[in-house]
C-alpha atoms as a PDB file:
ATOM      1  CA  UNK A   1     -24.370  25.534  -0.018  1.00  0.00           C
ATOM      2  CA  UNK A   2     -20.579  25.761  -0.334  1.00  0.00           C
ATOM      3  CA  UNK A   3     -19.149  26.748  -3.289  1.00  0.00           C
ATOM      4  CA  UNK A   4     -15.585  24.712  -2.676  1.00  0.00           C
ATOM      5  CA  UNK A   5     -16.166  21.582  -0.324  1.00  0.00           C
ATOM      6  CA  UNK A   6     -13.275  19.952   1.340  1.00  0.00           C
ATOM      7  CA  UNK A   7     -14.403  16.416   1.861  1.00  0.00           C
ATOM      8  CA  UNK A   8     -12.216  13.843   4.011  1.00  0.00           C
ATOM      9  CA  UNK A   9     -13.860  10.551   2.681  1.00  0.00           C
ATOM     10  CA  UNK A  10     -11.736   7.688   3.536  1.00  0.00           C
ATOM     11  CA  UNK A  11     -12.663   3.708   4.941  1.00  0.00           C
ATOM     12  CA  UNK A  12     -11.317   5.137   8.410  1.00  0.00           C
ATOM     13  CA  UNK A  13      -7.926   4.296  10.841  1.00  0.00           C
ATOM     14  CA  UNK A  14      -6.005   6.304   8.454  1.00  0.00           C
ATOM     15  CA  UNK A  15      -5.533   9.428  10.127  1.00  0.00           C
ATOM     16  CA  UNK A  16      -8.960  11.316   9.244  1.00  0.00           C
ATOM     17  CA  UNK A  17      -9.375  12.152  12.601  1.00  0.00           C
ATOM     18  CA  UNK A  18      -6.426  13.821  12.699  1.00  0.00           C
ATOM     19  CA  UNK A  19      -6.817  16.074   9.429  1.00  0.00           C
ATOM     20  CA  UNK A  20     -10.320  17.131   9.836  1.00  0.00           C
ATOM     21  CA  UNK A  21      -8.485  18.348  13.624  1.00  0.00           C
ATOM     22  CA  UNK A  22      -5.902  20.158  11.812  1.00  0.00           C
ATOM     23  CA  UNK A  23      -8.301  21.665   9.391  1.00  0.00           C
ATOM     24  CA  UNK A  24     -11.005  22.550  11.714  1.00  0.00           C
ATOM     25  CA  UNK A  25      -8.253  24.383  13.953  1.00  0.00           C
ATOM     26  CA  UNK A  26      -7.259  26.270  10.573  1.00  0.00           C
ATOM     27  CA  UNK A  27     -10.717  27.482  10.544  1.00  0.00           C
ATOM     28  CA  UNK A  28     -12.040  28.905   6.790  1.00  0.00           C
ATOM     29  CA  UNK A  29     -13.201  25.395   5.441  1.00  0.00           C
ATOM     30  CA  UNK A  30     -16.518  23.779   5.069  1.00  0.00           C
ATOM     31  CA  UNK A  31     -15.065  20.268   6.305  1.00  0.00           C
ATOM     32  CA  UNK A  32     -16.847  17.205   5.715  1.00  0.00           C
ATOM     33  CA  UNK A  33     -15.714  13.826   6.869  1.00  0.00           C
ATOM     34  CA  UNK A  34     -17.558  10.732   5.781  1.00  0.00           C
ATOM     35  CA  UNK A  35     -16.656   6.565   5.070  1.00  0.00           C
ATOM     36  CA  UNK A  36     -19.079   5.960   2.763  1.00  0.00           C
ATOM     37  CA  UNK A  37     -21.645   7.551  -0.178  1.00  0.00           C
ATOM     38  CA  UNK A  38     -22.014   5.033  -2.648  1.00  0.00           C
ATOM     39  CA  UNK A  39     -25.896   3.339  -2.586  1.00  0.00           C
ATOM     40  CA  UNK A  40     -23.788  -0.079  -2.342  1.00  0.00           C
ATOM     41  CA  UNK A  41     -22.397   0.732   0.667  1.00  0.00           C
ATOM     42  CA  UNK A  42     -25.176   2.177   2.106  1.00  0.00           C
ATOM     43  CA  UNK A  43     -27.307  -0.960   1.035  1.00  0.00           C
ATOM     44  CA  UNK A  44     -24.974  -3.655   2.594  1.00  0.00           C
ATOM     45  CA  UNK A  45     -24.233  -1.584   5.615  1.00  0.00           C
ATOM     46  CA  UNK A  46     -28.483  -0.956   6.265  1.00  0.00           C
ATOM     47  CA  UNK A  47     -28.947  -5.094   5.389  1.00  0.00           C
ATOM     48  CA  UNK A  48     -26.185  -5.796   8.073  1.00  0.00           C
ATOM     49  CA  UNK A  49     -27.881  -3.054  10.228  1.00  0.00           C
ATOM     50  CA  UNK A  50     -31.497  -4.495   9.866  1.00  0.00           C
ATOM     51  CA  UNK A  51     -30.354  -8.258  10.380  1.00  0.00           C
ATOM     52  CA  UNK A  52     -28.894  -7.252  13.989  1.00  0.00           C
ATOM     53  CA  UNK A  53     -31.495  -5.022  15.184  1.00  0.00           C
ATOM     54  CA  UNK A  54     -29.336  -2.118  14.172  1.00  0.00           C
ATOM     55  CA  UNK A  55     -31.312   1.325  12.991  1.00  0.00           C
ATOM     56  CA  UNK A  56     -31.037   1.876   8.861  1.00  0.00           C
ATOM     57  CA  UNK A  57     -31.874   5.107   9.135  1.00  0.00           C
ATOM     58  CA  UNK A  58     -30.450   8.329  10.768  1.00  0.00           C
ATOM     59  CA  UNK A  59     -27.386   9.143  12.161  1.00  0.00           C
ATOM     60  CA  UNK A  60     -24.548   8.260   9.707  1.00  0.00           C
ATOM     61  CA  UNK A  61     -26.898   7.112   6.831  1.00  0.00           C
ATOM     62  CA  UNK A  62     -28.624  10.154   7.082  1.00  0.00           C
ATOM     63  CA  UNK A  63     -24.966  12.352   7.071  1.00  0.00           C
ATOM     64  CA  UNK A  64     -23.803  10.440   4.394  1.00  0.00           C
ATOM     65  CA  UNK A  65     -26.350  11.065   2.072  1.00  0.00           C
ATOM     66  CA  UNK A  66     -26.316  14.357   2.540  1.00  0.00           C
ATOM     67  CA  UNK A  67     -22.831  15.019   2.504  1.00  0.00           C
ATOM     68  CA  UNK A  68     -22.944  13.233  -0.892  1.00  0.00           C
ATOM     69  CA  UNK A  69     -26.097  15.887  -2.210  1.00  0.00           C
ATOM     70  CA  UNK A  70     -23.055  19.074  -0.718  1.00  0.00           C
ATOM     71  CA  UNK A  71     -20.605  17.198  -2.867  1.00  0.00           C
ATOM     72  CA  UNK A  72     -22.672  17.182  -6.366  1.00  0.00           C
ATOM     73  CA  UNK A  73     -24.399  20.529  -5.608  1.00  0.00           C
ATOM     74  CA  UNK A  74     -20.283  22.020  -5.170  1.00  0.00           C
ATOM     75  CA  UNK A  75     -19.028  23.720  -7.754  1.00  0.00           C
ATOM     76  CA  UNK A  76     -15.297  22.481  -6.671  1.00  0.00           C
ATOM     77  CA  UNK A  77     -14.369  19.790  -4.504  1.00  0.00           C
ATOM     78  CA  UNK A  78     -11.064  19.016  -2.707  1.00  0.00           C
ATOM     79  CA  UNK A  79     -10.903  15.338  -1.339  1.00  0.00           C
ATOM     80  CA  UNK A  80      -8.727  13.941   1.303  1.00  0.00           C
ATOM     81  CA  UNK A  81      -8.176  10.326   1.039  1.00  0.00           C
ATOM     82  CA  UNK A  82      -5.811   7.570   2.369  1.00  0.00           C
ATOM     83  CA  UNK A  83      -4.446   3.975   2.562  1.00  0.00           C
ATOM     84  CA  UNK A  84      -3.158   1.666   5.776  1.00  0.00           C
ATOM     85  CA  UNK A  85      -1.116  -1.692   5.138  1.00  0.00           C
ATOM     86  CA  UNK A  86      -3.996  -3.904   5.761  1.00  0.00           C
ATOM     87  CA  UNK A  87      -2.932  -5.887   8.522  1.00  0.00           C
ATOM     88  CA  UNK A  88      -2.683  -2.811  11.074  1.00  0.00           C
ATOM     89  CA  UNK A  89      -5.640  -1.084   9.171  1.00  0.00           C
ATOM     90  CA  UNK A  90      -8.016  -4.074  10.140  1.00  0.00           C
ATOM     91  CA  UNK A  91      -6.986  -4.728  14.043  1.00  0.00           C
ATOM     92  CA  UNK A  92      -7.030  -0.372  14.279  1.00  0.00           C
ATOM     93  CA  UNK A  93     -10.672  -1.553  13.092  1.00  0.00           C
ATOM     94  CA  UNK A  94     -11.482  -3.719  15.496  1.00  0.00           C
ATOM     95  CA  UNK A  95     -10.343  -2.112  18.465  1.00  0.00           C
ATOM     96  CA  UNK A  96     -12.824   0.780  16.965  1.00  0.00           C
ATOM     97  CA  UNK A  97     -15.656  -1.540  16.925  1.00  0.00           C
ATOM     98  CA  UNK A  98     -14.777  -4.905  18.985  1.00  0.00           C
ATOM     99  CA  UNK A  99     -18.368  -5.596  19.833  1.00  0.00           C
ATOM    100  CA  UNK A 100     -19.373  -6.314  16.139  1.00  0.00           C
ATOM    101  CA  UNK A 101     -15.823  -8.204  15.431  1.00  0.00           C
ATOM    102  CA  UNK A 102     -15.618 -10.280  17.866  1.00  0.00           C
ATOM    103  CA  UNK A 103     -18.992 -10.297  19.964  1.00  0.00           C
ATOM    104  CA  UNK A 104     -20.258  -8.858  22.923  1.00  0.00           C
ATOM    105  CA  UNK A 105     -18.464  -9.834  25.787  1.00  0.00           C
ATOM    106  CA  UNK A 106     -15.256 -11.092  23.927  1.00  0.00           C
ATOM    107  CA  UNK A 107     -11.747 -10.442  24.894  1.00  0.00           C
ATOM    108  CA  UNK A 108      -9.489  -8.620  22.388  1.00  0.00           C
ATOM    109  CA  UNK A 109      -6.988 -10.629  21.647  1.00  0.00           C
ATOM    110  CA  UNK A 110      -4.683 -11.336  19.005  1.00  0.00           C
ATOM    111  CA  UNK A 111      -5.725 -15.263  18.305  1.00  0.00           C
ATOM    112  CA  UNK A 112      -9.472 -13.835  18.397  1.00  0.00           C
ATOM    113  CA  UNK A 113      -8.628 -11.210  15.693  1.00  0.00           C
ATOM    114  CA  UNK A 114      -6.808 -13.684  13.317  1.00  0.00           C
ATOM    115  CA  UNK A 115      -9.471 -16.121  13.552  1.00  0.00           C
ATOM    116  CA  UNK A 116     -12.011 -13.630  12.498  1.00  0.00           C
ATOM    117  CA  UNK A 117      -9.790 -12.339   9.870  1.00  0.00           C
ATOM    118  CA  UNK A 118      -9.062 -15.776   8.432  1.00  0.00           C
ATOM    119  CA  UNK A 119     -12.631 -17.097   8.952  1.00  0.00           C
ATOM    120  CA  UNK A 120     -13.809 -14.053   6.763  1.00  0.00           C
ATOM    121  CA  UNK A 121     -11.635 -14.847   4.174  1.00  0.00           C
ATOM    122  CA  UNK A 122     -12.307 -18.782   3.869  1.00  0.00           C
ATOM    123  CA  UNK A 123     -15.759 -18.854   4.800  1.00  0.00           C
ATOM    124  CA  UNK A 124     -17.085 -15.336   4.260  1.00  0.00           C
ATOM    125  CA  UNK A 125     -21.082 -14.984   6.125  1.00  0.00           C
ATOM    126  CA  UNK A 126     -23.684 -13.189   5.402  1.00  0.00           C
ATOM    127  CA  UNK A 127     -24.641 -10.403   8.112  1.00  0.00           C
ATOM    128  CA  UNK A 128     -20.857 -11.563   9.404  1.00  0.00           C
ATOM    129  CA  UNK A 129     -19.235  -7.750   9.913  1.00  0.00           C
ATOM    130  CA  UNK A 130     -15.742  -9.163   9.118  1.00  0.00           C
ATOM    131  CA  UNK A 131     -16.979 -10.751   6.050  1.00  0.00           C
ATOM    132  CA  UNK A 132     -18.873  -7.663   4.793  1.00  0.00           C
ATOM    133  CA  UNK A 133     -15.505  -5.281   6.102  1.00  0.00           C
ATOM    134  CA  UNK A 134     -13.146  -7.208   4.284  1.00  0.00           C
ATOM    135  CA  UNK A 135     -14.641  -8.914   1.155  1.00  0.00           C
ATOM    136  CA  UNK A 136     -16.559  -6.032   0.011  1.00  0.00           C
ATOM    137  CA  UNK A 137     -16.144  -2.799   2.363  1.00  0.00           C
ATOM    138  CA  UNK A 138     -12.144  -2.049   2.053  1.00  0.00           C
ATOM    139  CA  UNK A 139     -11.278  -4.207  -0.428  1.00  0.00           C
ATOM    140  CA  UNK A 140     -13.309  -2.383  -3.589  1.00  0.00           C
ATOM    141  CA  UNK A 141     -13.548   1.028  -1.707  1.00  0.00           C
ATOM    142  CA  UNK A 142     -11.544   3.425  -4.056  1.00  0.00           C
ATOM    143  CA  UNK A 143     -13.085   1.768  -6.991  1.00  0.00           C
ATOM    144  CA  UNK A 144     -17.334   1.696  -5.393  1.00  0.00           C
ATOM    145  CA  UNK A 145     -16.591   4.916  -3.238  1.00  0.00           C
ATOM    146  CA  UNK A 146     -13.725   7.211  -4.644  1.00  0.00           C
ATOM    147  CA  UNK A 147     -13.524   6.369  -8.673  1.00  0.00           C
ATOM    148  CA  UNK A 148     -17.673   5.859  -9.164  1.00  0.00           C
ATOM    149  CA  UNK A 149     -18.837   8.985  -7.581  1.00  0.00           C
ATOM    150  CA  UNK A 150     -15.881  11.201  -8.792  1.00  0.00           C
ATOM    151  CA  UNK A 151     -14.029   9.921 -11.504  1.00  0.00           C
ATOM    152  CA  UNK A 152     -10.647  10.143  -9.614  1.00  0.00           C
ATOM    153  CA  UNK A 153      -9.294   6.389  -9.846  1.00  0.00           C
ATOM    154  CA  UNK A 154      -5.980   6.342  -7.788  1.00  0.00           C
ATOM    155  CA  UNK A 155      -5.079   3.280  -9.005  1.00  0.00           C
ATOM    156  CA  UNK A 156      -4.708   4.282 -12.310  1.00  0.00           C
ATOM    157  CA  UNK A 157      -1.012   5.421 -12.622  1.00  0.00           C
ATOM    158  CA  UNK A 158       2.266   4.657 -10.598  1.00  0.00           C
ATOM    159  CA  UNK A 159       2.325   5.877  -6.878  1.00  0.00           C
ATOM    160  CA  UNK A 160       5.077   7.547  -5.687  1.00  0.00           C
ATOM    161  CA  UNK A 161       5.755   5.053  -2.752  1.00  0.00           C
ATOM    162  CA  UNK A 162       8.709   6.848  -1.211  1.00  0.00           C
ATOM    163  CA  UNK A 163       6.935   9.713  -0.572  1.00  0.00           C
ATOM    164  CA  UNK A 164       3.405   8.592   0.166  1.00  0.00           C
ATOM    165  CA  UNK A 165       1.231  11.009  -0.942  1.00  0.00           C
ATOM    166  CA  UNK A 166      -0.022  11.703  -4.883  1.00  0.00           C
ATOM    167  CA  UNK A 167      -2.484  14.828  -6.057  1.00  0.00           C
ATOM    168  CA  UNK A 168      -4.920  13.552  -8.332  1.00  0.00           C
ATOM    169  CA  UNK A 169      -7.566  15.602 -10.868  1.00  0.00           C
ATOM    170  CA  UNK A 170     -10.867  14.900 -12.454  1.00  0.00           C
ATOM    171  CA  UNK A 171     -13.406  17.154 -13.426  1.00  0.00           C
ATOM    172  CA  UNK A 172     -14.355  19.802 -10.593  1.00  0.00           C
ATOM    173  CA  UNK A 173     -12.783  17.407  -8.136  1.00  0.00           C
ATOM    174  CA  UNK A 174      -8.900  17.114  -6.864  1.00  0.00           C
ATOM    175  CA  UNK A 175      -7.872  14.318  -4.664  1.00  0.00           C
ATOM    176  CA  UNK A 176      -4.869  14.130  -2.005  1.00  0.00           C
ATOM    177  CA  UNK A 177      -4.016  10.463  -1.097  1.00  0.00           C
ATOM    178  CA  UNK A 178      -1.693  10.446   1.159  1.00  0.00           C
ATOM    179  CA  UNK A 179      -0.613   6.880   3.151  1.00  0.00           C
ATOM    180  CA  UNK A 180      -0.990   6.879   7.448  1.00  0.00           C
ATOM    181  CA  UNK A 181       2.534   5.554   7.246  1.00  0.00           C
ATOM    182  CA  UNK A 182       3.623   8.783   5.569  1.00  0.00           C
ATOM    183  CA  UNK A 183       1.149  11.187   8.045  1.00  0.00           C
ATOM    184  CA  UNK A 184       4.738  13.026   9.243  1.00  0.00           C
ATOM    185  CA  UNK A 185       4.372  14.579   5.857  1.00  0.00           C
ATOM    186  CA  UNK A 186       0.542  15.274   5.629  1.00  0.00           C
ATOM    187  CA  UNK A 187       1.318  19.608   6.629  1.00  0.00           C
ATOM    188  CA  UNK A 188       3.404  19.500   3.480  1.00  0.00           C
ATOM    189  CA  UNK A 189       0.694  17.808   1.189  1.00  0.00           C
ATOM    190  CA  UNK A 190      -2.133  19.768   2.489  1.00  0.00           C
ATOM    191  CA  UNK A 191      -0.047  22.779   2.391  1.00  0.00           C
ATOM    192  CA  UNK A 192       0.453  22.015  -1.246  1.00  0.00           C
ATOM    193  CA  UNK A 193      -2.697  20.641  -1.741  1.00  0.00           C
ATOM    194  CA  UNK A 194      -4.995  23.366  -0.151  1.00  0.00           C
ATOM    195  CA  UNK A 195      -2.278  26.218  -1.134  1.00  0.00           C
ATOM    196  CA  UNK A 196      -2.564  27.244   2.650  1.00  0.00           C
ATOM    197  CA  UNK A 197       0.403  26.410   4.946  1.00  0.00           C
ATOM    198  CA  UNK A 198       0.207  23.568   7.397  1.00  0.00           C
ATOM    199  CA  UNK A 199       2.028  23.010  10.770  1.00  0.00           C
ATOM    200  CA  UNK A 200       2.201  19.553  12.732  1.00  0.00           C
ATOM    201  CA  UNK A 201      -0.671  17.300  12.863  1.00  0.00           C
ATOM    202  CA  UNK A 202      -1.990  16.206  15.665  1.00  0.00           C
ATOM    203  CA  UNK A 203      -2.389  12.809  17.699  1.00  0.00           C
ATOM    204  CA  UNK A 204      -6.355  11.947  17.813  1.00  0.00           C
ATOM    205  CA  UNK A 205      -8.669   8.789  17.765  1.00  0.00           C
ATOM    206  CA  UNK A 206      -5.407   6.619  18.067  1.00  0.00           C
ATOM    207  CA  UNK A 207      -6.283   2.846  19.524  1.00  0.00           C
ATOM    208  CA  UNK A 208      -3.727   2.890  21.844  1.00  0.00           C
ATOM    209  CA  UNK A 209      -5.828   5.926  23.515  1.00  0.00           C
ATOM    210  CA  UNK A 210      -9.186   3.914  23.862  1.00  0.00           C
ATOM    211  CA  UNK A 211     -10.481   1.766  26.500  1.00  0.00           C
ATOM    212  CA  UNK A 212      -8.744  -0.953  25.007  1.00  0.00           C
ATOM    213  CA  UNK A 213      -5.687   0.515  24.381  1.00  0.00           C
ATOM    214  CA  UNK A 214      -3.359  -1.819  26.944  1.00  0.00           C
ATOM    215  CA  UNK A 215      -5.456  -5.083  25.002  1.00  0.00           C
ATOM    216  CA  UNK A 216      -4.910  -3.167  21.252  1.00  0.00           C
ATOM    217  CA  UNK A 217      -1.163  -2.757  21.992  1.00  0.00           C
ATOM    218  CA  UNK A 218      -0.777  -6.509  23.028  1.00  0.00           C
ATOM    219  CA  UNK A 219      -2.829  -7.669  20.392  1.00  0.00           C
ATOM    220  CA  UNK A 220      -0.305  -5.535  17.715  1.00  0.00           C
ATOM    221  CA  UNK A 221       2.895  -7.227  19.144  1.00  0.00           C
ATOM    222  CA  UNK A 222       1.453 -10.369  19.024  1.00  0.00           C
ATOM    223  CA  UNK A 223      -0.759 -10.706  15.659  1.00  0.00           C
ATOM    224  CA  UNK A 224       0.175 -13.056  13.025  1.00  0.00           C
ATOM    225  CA  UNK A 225      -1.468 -14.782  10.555  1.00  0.00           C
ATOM    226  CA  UNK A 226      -0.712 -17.809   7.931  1.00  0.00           C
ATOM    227  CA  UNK A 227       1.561 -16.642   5.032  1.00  0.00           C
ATOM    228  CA  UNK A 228      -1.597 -17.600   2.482  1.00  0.00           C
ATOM    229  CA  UNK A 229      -4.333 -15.204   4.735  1.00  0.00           C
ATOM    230  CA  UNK A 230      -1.471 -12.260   4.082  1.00  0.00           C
ATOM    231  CA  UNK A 231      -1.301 -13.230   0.616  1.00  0.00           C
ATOM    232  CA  UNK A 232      -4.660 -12.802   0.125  1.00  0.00           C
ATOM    233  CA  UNK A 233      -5.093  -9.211   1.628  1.00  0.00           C
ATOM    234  CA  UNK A 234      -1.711  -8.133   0.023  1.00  0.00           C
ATOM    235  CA  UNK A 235      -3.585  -9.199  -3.483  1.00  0.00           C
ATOM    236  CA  UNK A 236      -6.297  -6.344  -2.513  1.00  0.00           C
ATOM    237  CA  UNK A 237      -5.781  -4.115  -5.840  1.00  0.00           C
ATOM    238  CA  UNK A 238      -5.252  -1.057  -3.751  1.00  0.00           C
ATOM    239  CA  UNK A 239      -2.649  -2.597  -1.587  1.00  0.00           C
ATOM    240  CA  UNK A 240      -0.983  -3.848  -4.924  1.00  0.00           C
ATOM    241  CA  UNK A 241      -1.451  -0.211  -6.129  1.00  0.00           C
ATOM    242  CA  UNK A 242      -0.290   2.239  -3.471  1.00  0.00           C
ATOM    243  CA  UNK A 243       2.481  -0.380  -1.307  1.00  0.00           C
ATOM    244  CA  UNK A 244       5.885  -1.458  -3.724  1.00  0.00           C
ATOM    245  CA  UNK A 245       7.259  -5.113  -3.451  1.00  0.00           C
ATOM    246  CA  UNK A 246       9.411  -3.861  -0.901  1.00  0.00           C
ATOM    247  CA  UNK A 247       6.736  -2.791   1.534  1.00  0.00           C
ATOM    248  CA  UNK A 248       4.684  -5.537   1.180  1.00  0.00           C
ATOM    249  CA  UNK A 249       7.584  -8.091   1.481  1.00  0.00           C
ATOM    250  CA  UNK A 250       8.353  -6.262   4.886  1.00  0.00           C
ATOM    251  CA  UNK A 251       4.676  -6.628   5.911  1.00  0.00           C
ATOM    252  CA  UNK A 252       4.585 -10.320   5.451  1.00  0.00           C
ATOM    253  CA  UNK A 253       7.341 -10.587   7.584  1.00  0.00           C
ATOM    254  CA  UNK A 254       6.062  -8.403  10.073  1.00  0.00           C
ATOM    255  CA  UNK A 255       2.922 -10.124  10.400  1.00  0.00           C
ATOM    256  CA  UNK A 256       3.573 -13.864   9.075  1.00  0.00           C
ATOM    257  CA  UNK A 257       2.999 -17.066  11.379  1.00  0.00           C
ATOM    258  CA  UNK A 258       5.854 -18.513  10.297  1.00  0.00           C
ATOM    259  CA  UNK A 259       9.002 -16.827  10.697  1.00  0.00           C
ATOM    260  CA  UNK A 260      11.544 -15.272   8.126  1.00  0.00           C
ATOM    261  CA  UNK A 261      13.820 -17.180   6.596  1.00  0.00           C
ATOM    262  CA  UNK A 262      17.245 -17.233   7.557  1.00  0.00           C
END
């Protein structure tokens, strides 16, 4: 068993692909990379499993748990984390899993994805994968993942929005949060972070590089969603947390139904 563990444990789309990449090319780290550790999690991901035929045990269950046994058993941890404005976070989502989104068969599109998204929201399901994603899976992740099994809450104290990325410190564990819209300066943080020096990161696991790429970028240009749906994700407490006024205000534009205002 490692004596430091460098854990990239994140909800996923927000560049973990690409630092576990960088910092398996580095070499000298015991790299972990996992979505999930919490029994909550693990529990409404093996009911959602179980009600569609899905196996509950094995594979990523299996990982998880033991990556989470590496993590107490460590006598230092280093954590990379992250954050996504919500609206790209959740279509990145479901061009990584469309099948459970929007049903076997379905075409990606961006009037499917909104429905599901707003559907979810008004008239959350059980065994419904956008319900479970969005009412319980992203939206309490740093507090049921992050803050209960190591005592790092990140939405404790200011974040420093401009730059994108914050160092946090609890116990044997430190934290690096750094934002996918601020992964141009993710060599810098780890560089400070892991007191090793960084170059570029790479591209990897990006949707417009799946099979659905040509569908993912179409949906992305044309996405929108009613002004109270964005409302409601932009009241996630992370997204209140880690994005200023500013950003969010941009956001809604970006993504709102109806158009800005003159």
């Amino acid at each position: 068993m490692a004596d430091h563990l460098v854990l990239i444990y994140q909800f996923g789309k927000v560049g973990s692909t690409a630092i576990k990449t960088l910092l398996t090319a580095e070499g000298g780290f015991d790299v972990r990379h996992v979505h999930f550790m919490s029994d909550a999690n693990r529990r409404l991901f093996q009911d959602f499993s179980a009600h569609h035929g899905r196996p509950t045990t094995g594979g990523a269950f299996d990982a998880y748990a033991e990556t989470r046994r590496a993590m107490e058993a460590a006598q230092s941890v280093s954590i990379i984390t992250g954050a996504r404005d919500i609206v790209p976070l959740t279509l990145s989502n479901v061009v990584q899993n469309p099948e459970i989104w929007l049903g076997a068969g379905c075409e990606l599109t961006a009037a499917a994805v909104a429905a599901e998204i707003e559907g979810a929201l008004t008239a959350p399901r059980p065994h419904h994968y956008p319900s479970i994603y969005l009412n319980h899976f992203i939206r309490r992740w740093f507090d049921v993942e992050l803050r209960a099994l190591t005592g790092v809450d990140v939405l404790a104290s200011p974040f420093p929005t401009e730059r994108g990325y914050q160092i946090y410190r609890a116990g044997k564990t430190q934290a690096l949060l750094i934002r996918h819209e601020n992964m141009a300066a993710a060599p810098a943080a780890l560089s400070a972070f892991l007191d090793r020096e960084f170059n570029a990161l790479p591209s990897a696991n990006t949707g417009a590089t799946k099979p659905l790429g040509a569908a993912y970028e179409r949906a992305k240009r044309e996405l929108r969603l009613a002004p109270e749906f964005l409302s409601t994700l932009q009241r996630f407490p992370w997204m209140q947390a880690l994005y200023s006024d500013e950003e969010r205000a941009r956001s809604a534009r970006r993504w709102s139904l109806e158009p800005a205002a003159p």
